[in-house]
C-alpha atoms as a PDB file:
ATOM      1  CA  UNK A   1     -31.894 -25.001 -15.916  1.00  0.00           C
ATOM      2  CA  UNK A   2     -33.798 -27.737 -17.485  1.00  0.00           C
ATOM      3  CA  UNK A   3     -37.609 -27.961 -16.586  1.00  0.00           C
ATOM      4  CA  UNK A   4     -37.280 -31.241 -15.425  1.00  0.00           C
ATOM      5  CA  UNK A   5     -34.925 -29.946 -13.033  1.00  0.00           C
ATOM      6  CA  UNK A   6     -37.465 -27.208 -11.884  1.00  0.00           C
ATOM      7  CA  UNK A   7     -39.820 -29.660 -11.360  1.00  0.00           C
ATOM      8  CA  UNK A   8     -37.666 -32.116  -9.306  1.00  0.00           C
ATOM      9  CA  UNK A   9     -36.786 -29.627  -7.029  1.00  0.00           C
ATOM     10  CA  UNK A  10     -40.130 -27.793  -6.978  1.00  0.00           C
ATOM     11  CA  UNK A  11     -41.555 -30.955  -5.518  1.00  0.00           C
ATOM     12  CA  UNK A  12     -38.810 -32.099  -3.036  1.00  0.00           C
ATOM     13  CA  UNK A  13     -39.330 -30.966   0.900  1.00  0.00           C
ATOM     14  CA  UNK A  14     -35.678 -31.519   2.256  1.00  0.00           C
ATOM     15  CA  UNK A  15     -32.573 -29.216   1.084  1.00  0.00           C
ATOM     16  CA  UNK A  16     -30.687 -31.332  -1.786  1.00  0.00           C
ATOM     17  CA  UNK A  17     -27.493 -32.877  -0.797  1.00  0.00           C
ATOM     18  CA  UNK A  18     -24.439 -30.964  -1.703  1.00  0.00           C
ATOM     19  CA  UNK A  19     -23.667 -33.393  -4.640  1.00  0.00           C
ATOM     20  CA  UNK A  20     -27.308 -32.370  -5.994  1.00  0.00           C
ATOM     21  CA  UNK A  21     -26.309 -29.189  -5.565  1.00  0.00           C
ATOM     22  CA  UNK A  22     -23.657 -29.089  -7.780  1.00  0.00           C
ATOM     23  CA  UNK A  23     -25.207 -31.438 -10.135  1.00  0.00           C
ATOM     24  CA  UNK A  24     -27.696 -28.427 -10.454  1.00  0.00           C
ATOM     25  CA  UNK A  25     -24.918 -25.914 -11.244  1.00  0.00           C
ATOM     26  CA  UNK A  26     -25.657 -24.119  -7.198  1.00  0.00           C
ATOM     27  CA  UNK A  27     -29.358 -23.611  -7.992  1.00  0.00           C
ATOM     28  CA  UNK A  28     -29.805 -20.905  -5.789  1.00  0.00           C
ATOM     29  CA  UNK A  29     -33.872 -21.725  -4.257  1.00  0.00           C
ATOM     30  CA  UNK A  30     -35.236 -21.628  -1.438  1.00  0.00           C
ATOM     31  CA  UNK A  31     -35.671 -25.214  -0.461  1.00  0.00           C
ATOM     32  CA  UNK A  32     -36.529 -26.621   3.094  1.00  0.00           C
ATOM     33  CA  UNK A  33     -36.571 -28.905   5.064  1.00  0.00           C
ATOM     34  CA  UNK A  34     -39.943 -29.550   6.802  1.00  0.00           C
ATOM     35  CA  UNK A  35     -38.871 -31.093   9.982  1.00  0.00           C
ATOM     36  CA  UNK A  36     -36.429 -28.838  10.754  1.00  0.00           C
ATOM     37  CA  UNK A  37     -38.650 -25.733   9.879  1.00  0.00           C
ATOM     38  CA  UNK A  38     -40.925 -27.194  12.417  1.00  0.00           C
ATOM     39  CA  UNK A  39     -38.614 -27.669  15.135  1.00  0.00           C
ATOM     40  CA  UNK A  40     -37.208 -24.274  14.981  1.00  0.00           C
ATOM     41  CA  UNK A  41     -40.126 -22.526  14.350  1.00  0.00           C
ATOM     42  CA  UNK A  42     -41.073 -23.923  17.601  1.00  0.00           C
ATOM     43  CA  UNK A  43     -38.186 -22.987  19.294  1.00  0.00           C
ATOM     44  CA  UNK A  44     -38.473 -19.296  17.598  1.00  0.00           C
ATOM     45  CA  UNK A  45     -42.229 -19.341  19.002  1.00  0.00           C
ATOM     46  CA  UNK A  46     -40.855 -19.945  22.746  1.00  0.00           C
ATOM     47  CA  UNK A  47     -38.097 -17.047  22.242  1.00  0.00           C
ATOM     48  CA  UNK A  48     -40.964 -14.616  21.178  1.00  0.00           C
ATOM     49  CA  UNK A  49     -43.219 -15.736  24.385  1.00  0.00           C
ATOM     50  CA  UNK A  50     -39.807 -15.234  26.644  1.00  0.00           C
ATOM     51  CA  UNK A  51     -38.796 -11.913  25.423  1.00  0.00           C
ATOM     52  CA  UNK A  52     -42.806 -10.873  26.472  1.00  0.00           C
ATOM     53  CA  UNK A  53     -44.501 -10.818  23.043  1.00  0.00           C
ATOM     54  CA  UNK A  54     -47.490 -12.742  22.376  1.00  0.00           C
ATOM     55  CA  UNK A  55     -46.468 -15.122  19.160  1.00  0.00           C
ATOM     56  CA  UNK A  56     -50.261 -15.698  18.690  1.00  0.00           C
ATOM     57  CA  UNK A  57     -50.906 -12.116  17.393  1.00  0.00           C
ATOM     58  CA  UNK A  58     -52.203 -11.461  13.842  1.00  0.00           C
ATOM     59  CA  UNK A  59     -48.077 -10.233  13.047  1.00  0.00           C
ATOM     60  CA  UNK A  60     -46.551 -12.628  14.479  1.00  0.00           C
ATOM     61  CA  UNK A  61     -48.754 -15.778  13.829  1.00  0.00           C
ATOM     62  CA  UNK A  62     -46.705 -16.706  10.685  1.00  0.00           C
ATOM     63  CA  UNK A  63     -42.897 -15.205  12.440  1.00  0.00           C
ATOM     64  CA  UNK A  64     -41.491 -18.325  13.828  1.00  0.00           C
ATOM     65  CA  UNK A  65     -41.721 -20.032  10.131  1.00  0.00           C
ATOM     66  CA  UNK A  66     -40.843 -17.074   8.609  1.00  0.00           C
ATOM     67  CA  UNK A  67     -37.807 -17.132  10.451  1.00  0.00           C
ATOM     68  CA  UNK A  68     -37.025 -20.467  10.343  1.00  0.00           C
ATOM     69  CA  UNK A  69     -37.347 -20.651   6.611  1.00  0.00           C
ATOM     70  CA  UNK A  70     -35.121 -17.734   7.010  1.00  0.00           C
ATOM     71  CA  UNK A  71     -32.519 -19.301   8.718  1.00  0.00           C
ATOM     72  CA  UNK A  72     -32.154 -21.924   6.534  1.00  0.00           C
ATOM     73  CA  UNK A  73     -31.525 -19.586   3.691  1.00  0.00           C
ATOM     74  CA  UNK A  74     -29.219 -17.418   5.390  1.00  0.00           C
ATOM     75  CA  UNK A  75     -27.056 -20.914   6.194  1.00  0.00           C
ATOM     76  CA  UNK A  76     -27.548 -23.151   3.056  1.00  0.00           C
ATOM     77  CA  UNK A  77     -24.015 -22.678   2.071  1.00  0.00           C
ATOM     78  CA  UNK A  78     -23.547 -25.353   4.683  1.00  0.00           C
ATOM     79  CA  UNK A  79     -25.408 -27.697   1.942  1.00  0.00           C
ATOM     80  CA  UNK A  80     -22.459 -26.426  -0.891  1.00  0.00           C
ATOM     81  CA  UNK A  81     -19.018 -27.830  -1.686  1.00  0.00           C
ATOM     82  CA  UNK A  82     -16.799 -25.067  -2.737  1.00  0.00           C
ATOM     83  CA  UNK A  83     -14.289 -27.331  -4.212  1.00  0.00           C
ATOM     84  CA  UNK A  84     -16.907 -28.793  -6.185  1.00  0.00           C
ATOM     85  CA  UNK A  85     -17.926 -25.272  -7.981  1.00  0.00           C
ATOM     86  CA  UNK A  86     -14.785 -24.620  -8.784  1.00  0.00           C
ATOM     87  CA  UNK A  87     -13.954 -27.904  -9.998  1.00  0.00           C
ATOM     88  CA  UNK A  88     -16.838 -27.521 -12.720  1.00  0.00           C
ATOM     89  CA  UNK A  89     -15.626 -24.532 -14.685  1.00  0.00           C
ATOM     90  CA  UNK A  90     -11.835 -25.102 -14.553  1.00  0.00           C
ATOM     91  CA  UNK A  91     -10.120 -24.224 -18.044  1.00  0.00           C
ATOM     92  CA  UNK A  92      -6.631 -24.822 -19.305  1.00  0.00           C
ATOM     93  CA  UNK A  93      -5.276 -21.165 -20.985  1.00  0.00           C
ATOM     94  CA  UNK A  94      -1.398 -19.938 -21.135  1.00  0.00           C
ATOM     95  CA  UNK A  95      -2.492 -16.978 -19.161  1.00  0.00           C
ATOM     96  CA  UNK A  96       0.085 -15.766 -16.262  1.00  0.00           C
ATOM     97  CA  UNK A  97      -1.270 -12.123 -14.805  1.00  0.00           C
ATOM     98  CA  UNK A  98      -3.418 -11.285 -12.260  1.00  0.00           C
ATOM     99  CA  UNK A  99      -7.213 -11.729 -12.277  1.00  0.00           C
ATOM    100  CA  UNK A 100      -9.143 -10.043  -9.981  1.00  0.00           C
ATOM    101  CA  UNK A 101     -13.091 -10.377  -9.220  1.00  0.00           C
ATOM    102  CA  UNK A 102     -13.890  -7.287  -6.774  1.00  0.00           C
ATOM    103  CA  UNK A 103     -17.135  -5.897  -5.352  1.00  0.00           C
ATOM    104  CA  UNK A 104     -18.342  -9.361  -4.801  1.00  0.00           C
ATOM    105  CA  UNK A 105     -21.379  -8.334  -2.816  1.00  0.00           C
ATOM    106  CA  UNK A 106     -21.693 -10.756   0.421  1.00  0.00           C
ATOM    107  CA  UNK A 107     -23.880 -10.974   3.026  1.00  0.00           C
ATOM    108  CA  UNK A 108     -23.083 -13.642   6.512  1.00  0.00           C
ATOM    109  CA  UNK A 109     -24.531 -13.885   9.713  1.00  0.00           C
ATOM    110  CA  UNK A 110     -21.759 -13.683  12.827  1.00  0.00           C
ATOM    111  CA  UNK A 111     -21.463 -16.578  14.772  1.00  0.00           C
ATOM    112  CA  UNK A 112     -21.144 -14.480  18.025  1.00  0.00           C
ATOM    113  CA  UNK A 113     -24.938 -13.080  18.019  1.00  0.00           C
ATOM    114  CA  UNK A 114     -26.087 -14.326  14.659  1.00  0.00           C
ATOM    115  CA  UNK A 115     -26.335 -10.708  13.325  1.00  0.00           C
ATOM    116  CA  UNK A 116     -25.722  -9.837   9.852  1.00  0.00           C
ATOM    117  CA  UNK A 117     -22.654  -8.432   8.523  1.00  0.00           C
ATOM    118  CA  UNK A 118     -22.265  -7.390   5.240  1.00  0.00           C
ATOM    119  CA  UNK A 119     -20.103  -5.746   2.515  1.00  0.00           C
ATOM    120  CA  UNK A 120     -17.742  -6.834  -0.105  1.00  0.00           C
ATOM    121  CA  UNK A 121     -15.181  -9.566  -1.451  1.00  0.00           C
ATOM    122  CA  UNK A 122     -11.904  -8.843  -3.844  1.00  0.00           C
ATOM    123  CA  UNK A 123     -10.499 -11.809  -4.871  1.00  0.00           C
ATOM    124  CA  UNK A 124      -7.755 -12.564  -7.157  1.00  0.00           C
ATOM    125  CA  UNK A 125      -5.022 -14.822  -7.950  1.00  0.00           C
ATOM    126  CA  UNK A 126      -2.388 -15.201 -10.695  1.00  0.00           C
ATOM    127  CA  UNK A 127      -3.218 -18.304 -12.718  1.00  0.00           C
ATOM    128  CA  UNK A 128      -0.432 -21.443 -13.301  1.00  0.00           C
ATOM    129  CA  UNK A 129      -2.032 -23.096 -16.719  1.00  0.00           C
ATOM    130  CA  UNK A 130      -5.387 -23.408 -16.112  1.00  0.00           C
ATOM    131  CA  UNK A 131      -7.556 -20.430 -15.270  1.00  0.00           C
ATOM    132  CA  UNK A 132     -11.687 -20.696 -13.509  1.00  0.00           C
ATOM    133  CA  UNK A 133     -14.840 -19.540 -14.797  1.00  0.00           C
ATOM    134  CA  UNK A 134     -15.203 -16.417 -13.094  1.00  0.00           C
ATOM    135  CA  UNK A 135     -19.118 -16.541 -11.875  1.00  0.00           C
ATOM    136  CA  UNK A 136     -17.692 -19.565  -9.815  1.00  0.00           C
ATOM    137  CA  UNK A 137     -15.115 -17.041  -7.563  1.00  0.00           C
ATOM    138  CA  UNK A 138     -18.428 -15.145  -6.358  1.00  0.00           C
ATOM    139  CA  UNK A 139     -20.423 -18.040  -5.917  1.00  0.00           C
ATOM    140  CA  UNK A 140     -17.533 -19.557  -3.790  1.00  0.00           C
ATOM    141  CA  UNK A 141     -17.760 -16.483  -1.544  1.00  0.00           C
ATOM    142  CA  UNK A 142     -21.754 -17.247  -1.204  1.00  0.00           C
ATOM    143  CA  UNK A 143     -20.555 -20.511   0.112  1.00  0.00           C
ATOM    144  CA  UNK A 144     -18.735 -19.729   3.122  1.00  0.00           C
ATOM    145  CA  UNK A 145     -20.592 -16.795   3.796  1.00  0.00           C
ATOM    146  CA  UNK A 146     -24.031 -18.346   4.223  1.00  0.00           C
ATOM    147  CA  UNK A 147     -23.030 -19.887   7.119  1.00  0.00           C
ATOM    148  CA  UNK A 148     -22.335 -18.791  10.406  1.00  0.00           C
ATOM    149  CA  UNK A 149     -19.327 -16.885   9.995  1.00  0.00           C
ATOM    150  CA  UNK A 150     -16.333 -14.692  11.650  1.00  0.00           C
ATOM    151  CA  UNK A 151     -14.688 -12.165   9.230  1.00  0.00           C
ATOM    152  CA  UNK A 152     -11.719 -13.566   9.707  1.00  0.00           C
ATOM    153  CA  UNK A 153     -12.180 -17.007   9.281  1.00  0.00           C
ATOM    154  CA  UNK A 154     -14.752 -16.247   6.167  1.00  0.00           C
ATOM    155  CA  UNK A 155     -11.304 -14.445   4.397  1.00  0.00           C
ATOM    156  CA  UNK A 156      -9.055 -17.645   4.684  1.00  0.00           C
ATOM    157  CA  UNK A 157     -11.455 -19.943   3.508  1.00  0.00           C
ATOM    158  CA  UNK A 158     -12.173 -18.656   0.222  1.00  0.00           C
ATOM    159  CA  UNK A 159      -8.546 -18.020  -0.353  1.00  0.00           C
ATOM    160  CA  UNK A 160      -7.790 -22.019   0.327  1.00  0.00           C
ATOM    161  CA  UNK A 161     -10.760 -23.086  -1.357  1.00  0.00           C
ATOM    162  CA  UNK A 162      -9.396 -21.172  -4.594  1.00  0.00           C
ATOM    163  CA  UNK A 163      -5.911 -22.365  -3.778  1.00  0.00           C
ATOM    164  CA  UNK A 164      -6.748 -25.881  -3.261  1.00  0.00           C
ATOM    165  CA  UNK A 165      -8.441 -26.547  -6.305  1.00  0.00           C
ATOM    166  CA  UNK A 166      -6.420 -24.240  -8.884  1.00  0.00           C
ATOM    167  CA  UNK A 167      -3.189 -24.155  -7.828  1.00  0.00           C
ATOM    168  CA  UNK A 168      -2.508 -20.888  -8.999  1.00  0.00           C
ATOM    169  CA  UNK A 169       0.810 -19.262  -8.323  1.00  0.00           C
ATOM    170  CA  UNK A 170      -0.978 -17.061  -5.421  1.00  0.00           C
ATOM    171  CA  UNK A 171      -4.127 -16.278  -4.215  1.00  0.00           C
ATOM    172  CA  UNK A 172      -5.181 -12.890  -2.805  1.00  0.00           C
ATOM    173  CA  UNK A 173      -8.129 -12.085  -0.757  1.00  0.00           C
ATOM    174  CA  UNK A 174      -9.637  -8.230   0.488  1.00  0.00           C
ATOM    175  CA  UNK A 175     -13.115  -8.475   2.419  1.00  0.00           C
ATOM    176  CA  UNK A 176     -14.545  -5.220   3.632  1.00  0.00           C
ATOM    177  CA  UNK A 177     -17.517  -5.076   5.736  1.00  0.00           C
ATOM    178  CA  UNK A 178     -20.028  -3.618   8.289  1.00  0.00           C
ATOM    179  CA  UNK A 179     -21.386  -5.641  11.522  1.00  0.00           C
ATOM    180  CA  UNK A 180     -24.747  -4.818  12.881  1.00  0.00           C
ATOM    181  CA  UNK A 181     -23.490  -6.550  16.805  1.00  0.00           C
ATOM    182  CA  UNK A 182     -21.243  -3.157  16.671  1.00  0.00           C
ATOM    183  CA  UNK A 183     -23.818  -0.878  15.048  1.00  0.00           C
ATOM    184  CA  UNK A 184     -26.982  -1.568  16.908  1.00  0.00           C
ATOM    185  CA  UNK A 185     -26.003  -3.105  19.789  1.00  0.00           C
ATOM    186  CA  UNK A 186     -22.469  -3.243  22.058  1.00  0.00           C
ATOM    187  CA  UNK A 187     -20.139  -0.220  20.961  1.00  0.00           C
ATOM    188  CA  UNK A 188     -22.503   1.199  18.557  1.00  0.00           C
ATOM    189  CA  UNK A 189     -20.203   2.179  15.969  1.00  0.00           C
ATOM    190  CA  UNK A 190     -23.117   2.882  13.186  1.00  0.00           C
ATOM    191  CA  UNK A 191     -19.260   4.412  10.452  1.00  0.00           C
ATOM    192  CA  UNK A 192     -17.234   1.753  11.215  1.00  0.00           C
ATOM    193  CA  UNK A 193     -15.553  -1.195   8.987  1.00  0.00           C
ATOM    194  CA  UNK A 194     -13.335  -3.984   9.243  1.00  0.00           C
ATOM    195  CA  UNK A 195     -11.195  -4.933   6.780  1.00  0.00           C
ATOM    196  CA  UNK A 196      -9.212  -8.311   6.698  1.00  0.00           C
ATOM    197  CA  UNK A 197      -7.123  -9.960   3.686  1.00  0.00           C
ATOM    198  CA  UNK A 198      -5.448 -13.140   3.513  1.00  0.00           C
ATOM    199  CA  UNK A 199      -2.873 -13.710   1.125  1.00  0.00           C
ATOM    200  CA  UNK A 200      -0.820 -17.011  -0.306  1.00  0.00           C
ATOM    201  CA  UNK A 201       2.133 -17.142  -3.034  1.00  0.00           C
ATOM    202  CA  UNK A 202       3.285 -14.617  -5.117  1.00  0.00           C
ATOM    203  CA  UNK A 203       0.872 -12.469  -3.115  1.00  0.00           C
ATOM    204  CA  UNK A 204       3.360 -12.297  -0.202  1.00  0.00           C
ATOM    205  CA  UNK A 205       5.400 -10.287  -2.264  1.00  0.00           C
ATOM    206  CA  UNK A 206       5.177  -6.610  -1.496  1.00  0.00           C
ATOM    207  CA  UNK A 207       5.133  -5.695  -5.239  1.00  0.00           C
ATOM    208  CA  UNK A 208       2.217  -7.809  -5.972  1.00  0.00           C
ATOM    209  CA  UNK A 209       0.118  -7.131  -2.758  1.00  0.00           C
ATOM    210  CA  UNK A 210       0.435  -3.761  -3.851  1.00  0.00           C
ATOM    211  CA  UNK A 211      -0.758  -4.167  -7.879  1.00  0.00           C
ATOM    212  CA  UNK A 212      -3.370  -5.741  -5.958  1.00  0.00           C
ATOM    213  CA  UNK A 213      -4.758  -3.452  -3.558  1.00  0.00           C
ATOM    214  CA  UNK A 214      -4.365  -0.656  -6.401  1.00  0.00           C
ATOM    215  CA  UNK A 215      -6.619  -2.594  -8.457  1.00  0.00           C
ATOM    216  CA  UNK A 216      -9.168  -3.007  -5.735  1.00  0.00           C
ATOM    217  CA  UNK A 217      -9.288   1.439  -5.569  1.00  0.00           C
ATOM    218  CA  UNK A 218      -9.324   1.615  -9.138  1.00  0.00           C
ATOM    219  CA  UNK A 219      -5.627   3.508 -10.004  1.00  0.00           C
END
């Protein structure tokens, strides 16, 4: 990044539209938006004060921006355009076998209690003339999954995205992760994970969803 860019962004106060965004290859910074911070650090200042803590106490003086800063973060993928990303590092190549990103580390929030879950993306798909830098698959995950998110919904998203925009022969999509509203609270499963794919294309054939999910174990 260009230090004219640093210092455009360094000075602005609001989160960049999503066509700045790209424009600044997904500059991943924190960048808020003062008015909002404001209002929900407000807000977050009440909750404290209802759940019987005192918000004006020397460690949790500075919470409610903390948190709201926080929030933003944790949902700026709202801010991104997946298309976008992928659109900006699309190359033509004769190449016709699977490619497969896995362990794409993600972290979301769940849109039932806004708790974290976390764990990991495989993606793949099988390319039809023109193939996608491959730092833009993970940063497409990042994009849906800094919002507020279901598993479910999170899988199928990325796997359209990537469809959409390549038009590969097939698309195939493995997440794997842990949800704190079952570990710490509700059923208190602290060993369990959920596991949810999405497939389109030559993926729907048995022969290929199974290369693929022998590729994700590593045999």
């Amino acid at each position: 990044m260009t230090k004219k860019i640093e210092s455009t962004l360094a000075k602005r106060d609001t989160l960049p539209s999503p066509d700045e965004w790209n424009e600044y290859s997904y500059v991943k910074r924190e960048e808020y938006d003062a008015g909002l911070t404001h209002s929900l650090a407000r807000q977050i200042k009440e909750t404290l004060s209802a759940l019987g803590e005192d918000p004006d106490r020397q460690g949790l003086v500075k919470t409610p921006e903390r948190v709201a800063r926080a929030y933003q973060f944790l949902t700026h993928g709202y801010q991104l355009d997946a298309h976008a990303i992928l659109e900006s590092a699309l190359f033509d190549e004769d190449y016709s076998e699977m490619i497969l990103v896995k362990e794409i580390e993600l972290y979301s929030l769940c849109e039932h209690h806004m708790l974290p879950f976390f764990g990991r993306a495989h993606v793949a798909y099988i390319p039809d003339g023109r193939i996608v830098g491959l730092s833009k698959i993970a940063r497409v995950v990042d994009v849906f999954a800094r919002r507020l998110q279901v598993q479910e919904r999170l899988t199928i998203q990325i796997r359209d995205a990537i469809e959409e925009v390549l038009r590969p022969v097939g698309v195939g999509v493995v997440i794997e992760a842990q949800h704190l509203c079952m570990m710490m609270r509700g059923a208190e499963k602290q060993n369990s994970w959920t596991t949810t794919s999405a497939m389109s294309g030559q993926f729907l054939n048995p022969a290929t969803r199974s290369e693929f999910m022998r590729l994700i174990n590593g045999s």
